[in-house]
Protein backbone atom coordinates (compact mmCIF):
# COMPACT_ATOMS: atom_id res chain seq x y z
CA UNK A 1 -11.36 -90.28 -30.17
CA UNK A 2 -14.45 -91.76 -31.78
CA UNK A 3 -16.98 -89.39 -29.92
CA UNK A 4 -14.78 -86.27 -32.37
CA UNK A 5 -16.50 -87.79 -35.63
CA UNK A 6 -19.68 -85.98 -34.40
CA UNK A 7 -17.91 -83.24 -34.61
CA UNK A 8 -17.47 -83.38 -38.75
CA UNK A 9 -19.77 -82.30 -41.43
CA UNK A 10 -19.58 -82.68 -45.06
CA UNK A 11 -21.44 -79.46 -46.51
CA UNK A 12 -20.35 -76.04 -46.88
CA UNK A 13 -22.22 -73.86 -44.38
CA UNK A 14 -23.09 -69.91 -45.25
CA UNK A 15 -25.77 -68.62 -43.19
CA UNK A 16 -25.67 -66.79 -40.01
CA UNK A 17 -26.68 -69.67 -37.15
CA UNK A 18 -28.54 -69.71 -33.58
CA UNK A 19 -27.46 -66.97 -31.15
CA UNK A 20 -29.87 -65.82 -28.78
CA UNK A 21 -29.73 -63.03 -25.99
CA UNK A 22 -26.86 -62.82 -23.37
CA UNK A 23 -27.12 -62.03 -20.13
CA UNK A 24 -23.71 -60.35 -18.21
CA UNK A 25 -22.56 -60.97 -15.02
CA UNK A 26 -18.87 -60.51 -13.32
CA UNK A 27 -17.01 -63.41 -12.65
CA UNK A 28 -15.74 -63.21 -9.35
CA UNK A 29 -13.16 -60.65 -8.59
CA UNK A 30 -12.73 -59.79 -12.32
CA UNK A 31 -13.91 -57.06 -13.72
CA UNK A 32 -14.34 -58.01 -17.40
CA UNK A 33 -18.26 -59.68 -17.87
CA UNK A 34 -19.18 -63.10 -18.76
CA UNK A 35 -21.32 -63.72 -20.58
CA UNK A 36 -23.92 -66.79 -21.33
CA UNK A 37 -27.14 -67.56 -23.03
CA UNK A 38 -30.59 -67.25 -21.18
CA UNK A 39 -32.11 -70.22 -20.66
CA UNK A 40 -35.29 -71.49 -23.58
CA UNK A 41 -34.24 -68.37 -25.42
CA UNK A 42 -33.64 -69.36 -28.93
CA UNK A 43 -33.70 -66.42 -31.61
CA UNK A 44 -31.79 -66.87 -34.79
CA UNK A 45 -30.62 -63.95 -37.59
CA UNK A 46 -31.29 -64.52 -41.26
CA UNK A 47 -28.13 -63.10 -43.43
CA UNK A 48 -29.23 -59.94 -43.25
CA UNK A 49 -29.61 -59.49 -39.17
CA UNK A 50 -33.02 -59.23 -39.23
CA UNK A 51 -34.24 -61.38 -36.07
CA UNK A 52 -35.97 -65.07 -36.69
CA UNK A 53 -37.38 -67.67 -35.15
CA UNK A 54 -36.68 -70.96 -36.84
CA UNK A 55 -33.66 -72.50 -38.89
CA UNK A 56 -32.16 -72.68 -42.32
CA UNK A 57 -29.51 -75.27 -41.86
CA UNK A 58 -31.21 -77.56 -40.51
CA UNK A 59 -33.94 -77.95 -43.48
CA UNK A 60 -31.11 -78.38 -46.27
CA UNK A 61 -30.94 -80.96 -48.23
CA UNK A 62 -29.67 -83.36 -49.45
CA UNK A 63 -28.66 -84.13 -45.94
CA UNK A 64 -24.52 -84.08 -45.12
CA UNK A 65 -22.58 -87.20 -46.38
CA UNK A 66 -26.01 -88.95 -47.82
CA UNK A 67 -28.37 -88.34 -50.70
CA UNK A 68 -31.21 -88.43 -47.98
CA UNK A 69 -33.77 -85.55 -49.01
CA UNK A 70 -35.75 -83.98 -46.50
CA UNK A 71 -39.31 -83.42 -46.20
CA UNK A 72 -39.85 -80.02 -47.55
CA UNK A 73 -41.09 -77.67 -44.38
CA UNK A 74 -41.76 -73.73 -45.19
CA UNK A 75 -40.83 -71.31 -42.88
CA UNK A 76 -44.32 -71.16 -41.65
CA UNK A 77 -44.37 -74.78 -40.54
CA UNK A 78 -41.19 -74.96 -38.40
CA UNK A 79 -43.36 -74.19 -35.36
CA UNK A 80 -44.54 -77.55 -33.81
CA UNK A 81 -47.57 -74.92 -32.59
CA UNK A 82 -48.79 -74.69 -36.01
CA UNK A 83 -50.84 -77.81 -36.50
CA UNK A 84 -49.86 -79.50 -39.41
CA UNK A 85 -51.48 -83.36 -39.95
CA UNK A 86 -49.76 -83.86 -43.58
CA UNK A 87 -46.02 -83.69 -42.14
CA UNK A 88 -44.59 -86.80 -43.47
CA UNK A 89 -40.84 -86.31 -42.46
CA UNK A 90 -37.97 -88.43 -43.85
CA UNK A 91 -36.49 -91.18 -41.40
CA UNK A 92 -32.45 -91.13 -41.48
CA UNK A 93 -29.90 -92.98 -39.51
CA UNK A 94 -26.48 -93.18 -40.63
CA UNK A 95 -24.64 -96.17 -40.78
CA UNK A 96 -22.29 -95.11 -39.09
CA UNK A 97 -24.73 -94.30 -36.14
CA UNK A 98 -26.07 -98.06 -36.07
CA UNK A 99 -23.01 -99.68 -36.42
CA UNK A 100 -23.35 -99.14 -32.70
CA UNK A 101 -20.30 -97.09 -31.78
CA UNK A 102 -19.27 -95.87 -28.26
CA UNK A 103 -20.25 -92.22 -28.70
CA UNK A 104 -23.84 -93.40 -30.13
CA UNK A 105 -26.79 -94.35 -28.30
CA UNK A 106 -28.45 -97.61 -29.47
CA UNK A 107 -31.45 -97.67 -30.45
CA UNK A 108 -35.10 -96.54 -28.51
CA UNK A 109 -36.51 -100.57 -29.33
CA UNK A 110 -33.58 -101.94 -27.32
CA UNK A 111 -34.95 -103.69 -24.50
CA UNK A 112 -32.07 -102.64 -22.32
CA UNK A 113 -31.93 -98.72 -23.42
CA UNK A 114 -34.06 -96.18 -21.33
CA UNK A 115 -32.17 -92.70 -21.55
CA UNK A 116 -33.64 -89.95 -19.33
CA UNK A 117 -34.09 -87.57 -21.42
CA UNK A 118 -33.55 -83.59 -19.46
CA UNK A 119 -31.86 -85.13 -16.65
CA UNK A 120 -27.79 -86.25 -16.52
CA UNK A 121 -27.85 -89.93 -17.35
CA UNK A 122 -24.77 -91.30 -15.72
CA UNK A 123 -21.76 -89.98 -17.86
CA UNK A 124 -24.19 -88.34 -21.03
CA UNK A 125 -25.66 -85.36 -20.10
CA UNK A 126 -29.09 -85.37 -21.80
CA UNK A 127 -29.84 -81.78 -20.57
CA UNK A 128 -30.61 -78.64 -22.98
CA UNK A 129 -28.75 -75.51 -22.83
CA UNK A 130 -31.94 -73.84 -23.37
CA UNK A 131 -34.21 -76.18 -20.96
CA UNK A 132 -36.57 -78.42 -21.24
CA UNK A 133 -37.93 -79.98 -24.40
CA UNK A 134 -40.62 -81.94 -25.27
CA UNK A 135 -40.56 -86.19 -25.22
CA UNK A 136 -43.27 -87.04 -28.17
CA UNK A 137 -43.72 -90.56 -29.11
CA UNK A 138 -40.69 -91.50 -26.47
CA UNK A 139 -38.82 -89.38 -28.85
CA UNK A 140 -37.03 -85.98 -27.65
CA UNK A 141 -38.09 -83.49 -29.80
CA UNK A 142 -36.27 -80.33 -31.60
CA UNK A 143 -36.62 -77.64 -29.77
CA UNK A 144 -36.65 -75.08 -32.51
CA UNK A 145 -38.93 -76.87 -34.66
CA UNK A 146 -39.71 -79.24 -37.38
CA UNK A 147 -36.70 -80.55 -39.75
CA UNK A 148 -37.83 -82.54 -42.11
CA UNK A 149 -36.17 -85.48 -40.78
CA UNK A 150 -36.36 -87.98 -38.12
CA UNK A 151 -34.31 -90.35 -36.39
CA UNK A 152 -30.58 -88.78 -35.56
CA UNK A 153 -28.96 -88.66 -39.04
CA UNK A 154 -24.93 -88.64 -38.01
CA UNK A 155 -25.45 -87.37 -34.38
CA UNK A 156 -24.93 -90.19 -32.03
CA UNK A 157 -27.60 -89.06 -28.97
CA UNK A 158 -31.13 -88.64 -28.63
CA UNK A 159 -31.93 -84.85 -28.17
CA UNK A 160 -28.85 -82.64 -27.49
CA UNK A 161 -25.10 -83.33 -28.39
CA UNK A 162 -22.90 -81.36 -26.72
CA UNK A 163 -19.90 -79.74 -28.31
CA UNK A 164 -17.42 -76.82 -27.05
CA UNK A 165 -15.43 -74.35 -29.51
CA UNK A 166 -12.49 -72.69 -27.80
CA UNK A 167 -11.80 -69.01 -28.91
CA UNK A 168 -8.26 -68.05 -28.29
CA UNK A 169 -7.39 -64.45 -28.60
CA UNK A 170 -4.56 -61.84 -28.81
CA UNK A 171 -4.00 -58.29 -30.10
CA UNK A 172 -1.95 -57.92 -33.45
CA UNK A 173 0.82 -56.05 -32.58
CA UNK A 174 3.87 -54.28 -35.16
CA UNK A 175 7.23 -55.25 -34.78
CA UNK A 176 7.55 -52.95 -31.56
CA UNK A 177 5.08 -54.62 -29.76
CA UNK A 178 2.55 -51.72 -30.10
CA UNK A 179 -1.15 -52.88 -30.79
CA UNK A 180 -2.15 -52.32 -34.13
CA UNK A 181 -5.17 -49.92 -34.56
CA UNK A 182 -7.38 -49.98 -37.75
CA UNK A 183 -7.51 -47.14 -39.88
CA UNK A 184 -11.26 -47.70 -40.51
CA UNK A 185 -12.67 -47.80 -36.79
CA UNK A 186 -9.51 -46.42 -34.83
CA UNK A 187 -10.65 -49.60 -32.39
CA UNK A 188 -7.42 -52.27 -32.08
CA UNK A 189 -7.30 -55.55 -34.18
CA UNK A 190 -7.67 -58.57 -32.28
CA UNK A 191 -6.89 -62.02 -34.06
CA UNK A 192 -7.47 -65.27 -32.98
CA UNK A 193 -6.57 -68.87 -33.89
CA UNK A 194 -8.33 -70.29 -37.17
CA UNK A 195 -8.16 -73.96 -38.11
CA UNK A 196 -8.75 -75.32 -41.36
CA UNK A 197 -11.05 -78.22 -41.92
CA UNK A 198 -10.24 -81.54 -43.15
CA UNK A 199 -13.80 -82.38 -44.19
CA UNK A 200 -15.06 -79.32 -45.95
CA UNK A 201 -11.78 -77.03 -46.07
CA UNK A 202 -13.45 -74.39 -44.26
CA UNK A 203 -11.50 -72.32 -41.75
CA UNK A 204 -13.06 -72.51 -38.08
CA UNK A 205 -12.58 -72.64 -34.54
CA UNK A 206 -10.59 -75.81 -33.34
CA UNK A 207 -13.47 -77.31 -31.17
CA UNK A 208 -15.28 -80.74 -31.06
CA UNK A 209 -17.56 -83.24 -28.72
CA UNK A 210 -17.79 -83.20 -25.49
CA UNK A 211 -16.90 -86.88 -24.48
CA UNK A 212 -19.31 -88.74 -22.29
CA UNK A 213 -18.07 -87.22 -17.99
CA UNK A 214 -16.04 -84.59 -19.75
CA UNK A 215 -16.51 -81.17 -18.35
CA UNK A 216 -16.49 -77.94 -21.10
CA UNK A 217 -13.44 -76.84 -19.63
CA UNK A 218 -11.27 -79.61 -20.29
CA UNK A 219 -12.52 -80.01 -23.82
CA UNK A 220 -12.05 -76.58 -24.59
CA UNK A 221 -8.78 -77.33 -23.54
CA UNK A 222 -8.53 -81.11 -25.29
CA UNK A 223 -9.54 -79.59 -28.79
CA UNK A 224 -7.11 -76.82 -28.86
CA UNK A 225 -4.16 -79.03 -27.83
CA UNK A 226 -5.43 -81.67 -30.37
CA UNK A 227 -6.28 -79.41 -33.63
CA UNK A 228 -3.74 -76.39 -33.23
CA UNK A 229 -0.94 -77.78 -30.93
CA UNK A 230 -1.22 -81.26 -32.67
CA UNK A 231 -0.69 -82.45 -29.14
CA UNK A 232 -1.27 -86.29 -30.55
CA UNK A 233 1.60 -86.81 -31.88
CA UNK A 234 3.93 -85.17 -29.17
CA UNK A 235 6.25 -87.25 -27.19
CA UNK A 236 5.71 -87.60 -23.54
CA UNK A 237 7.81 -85.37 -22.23
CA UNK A 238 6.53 -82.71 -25.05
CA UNK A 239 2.67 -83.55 -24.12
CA UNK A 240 3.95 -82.37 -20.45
CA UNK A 241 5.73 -79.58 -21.80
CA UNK A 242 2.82 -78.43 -23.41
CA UNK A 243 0.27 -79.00 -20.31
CA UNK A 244 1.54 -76.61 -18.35
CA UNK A 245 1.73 -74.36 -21.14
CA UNK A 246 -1.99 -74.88 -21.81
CA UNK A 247 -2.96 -74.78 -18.17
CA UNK A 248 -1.65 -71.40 -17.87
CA UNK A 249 -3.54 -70.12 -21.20
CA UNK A 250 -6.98 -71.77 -19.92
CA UNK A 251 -6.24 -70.81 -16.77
CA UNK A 252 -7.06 -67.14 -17.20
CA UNK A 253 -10.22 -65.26 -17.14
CA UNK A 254 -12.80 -66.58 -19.69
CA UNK A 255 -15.85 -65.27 -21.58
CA UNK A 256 -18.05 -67.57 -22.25
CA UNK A 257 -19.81 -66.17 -25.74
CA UNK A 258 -22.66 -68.33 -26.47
CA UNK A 259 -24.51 -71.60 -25.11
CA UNK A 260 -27.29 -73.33 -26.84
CA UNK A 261 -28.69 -74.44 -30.05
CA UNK A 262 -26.96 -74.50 -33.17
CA UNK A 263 -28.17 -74.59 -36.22
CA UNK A 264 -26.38 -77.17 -37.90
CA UNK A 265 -27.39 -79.45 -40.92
CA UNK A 266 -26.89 -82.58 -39.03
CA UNK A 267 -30.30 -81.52 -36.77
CA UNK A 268 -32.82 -83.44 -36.98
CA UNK A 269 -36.49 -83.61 -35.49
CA UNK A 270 -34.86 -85.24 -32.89
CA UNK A 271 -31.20 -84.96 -32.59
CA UNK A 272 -29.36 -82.01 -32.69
CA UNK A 273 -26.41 -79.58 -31.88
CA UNK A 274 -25.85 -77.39 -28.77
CA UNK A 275 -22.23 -75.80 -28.17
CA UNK A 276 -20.30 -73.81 -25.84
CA UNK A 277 -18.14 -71.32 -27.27
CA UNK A 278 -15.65 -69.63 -24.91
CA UNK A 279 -13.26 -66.52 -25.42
CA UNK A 280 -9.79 -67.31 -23.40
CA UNK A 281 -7.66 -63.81 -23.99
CA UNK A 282 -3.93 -63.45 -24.11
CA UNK A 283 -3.44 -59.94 -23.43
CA UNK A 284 0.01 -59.44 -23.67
CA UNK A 285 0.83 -62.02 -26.40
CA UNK A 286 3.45 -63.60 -24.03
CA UNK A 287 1.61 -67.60 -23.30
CA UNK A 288 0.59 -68.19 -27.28
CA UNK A 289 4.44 -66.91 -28.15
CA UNK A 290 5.50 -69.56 -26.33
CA UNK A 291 3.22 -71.82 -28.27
CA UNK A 292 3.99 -73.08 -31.58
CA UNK A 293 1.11 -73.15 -33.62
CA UNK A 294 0.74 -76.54 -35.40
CA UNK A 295 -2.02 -78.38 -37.47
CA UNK A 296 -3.31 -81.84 -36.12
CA UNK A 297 -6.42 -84.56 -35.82
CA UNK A 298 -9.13 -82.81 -38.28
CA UNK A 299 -7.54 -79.90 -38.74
CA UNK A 300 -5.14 -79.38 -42.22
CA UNK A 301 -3.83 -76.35 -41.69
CA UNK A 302 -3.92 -73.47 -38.34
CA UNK A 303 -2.93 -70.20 -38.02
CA UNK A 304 -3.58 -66.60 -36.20
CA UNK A 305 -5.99 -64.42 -38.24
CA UNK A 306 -7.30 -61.31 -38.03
CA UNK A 307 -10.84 -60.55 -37.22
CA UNK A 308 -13.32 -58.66 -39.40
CA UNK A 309 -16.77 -58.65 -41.06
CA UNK A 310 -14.72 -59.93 -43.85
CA UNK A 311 -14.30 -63.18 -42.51
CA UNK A 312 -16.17 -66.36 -43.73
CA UNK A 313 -16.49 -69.16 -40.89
CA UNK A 314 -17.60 -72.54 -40.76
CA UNK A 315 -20.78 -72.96 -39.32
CA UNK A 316 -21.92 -70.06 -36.78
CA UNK A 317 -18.19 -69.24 -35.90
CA UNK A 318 -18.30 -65.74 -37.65
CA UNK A 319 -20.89 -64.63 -35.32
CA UNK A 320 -19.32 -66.35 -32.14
CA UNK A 321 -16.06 -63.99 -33.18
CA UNK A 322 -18.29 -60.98 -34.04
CA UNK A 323 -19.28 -61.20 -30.36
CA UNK A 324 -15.76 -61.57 -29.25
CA UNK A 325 -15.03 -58.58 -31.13
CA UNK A 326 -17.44 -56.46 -29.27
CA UNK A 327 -17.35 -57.47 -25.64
CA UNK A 328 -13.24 -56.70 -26.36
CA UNK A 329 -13.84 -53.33 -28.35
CA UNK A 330 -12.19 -54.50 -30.84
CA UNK A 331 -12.35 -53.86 -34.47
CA UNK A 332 -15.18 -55.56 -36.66
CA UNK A 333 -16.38 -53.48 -39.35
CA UNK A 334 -15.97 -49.96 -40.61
CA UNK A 335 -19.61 -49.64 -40.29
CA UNK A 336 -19.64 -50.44 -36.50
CA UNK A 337 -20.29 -47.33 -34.48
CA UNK A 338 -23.34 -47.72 -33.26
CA UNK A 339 -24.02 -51.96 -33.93
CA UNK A 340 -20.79 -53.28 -31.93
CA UNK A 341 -20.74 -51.80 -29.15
CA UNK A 342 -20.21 -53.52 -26.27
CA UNK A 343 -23.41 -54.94 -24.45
């Protein structure tokens, strides 16, 4: 599906990315929280934890799949409140972008092209996870700051682009059955289903787009079938098979880990990533046994593994899956009394 080449970036990412305070409720009748993102609260972590308020990915250049430098802007100047009249930013538009493809916008000159921006415009949903932002110059405008470049680079809408990253879950277990404790924290090891990358062969979490009327739900569901079921190239009656399988998994009680900004070198000044990244739990191990594990669309390889501080991620996935880790009481570091507890 073309609106999934959003989805792909061609850099290697490193830093820790947005994440922001949660707020806990219970769902329901269920006991176990969920958990989601407060509204216009957008605080970041450098590599170190220490708490900041602008972002690192989205200033790097050269800028993914182009030789497009950005606009130098110090950590000072991310802040559209500090006045700055020399900012000269970079304009960038891929060509990919103005070929004019179904999960792009067209241009803001068209004659026949007037989004509404912070409302739900027909099937795109032009609304921020972390409410409103500012329309400058009929432009939407980042709402973490300056990037160094304007126009949308590779993203194909104006202002937010919605993706959703699906974190499926189970305890590692011996050959017994018995959950596997580690020796460092005495907590139990929970693992969960990696995928690696086509584009920049990291390992990550088997999500994508959010396709123009598609709710989160079913592309949480969508992605997972597509990049670790390789439910593309089953037969009919296997893609049937396999719904019902997947229904039941997605079906369960669900933690929903983080919603908002990302910080992702694809931003722009005005364009940029927001995701949805939502823990679905198999508690006994009995719905992913009966699922065969199996690489497809961008993904070159998938499999189950464990999670740690030692893991390196794609993106913002490691701290997505540090979270995980703690709302389950699950093992993350040897180090971890007193930081991972649950919240």
């Amino acid at each position: 599906m073309a609106g999934r080449v959003l989805s792909r970036t061609f850099a290697a990412l490193s830093l820790s990315a947005a994440l922001a305070s949660l707020t806990c409720r219970f769902a329901g009748s269920n006991s176990f929280p969920s958990c989601w993102l407060h509204p216009n609260s957008i605080t970041m972590f450098d590599s170190n934890g220490a708490t900041k308020h602008f972002h690192d990915k989205a200033r790097t250049s050269p800028y993914p799949g182009s030789k497009v430098e950005r606009s130098p802007v110090p950590n000072e100047k991310v802040d559209w409140l500090v006045v700055w009249p020399e900012y000269c930013p970079v304009e960038y538009n891929a060509e990919s972008v103005l070929a004019g493809p179904t999960w792009a916008d067209p241009l803001l000159s068209e004659s026949n092209f007037s989004p509404k921006f912070n409302e739900k415009d027909e099937h795109v949903d032009r609304r921020s996870k972390n409410g409103i932002y500012e329309i400058e110059n009929g432009r939407p405008r980042n709402p973490v700051g300056r990037t160094g470049l304007i126009g949308r680079g590779l993203l194909g809408r104006w202002g937010p682009n919605h993706a959703a990253d699906p974190i499926i879950t189970r305890w590692k277990r011996d050959k017994r059955g018995s959950k596997i404790t580690h020796p460092g924290s005495g907590k139990n090891t929970l693992q969960f289903v990696a995928i690696k990358r086509k584009d920049c062969g990291e390992w990550a979490l088997p999500g994508g787009m959010v396709d123009p009327g598609e709710k989160i739900s079913a592309t949480l569901k969508r992605e997972f079938g597509e990049e670790a079921l390789n439910s593309l190239q089953k037969s009919t009656a296997e893609k049937r098979k396999l719904e019902k399988q997947l229904h039941k998994l997605f079906s369960q009680e669900q933690l929903v880990i983080y919603k908002g900004y990302v910080d992702d070198p694809r931003n722009t000044d005005n364009a940029w990533m927001e995701t949805e990244a939502v823990n679905y739990h198999d508690d006994t191990g009995e719905i992913m046994d009966t699922l065969a594990l199996e690489a497809g669309d961008d993904a070159g390889k998938v499999r189950w593994v464990d999670i740690s501080d030692e893991l390196s991620l794609y993106a913002s996935h490691s701290e997505f899956i540090k979270l995980v880790a703690e709302k389950r009481d699950a093992h993350w570091s040897v180090d971890c009394e007193t930081d991972c507890r649950g919240r």
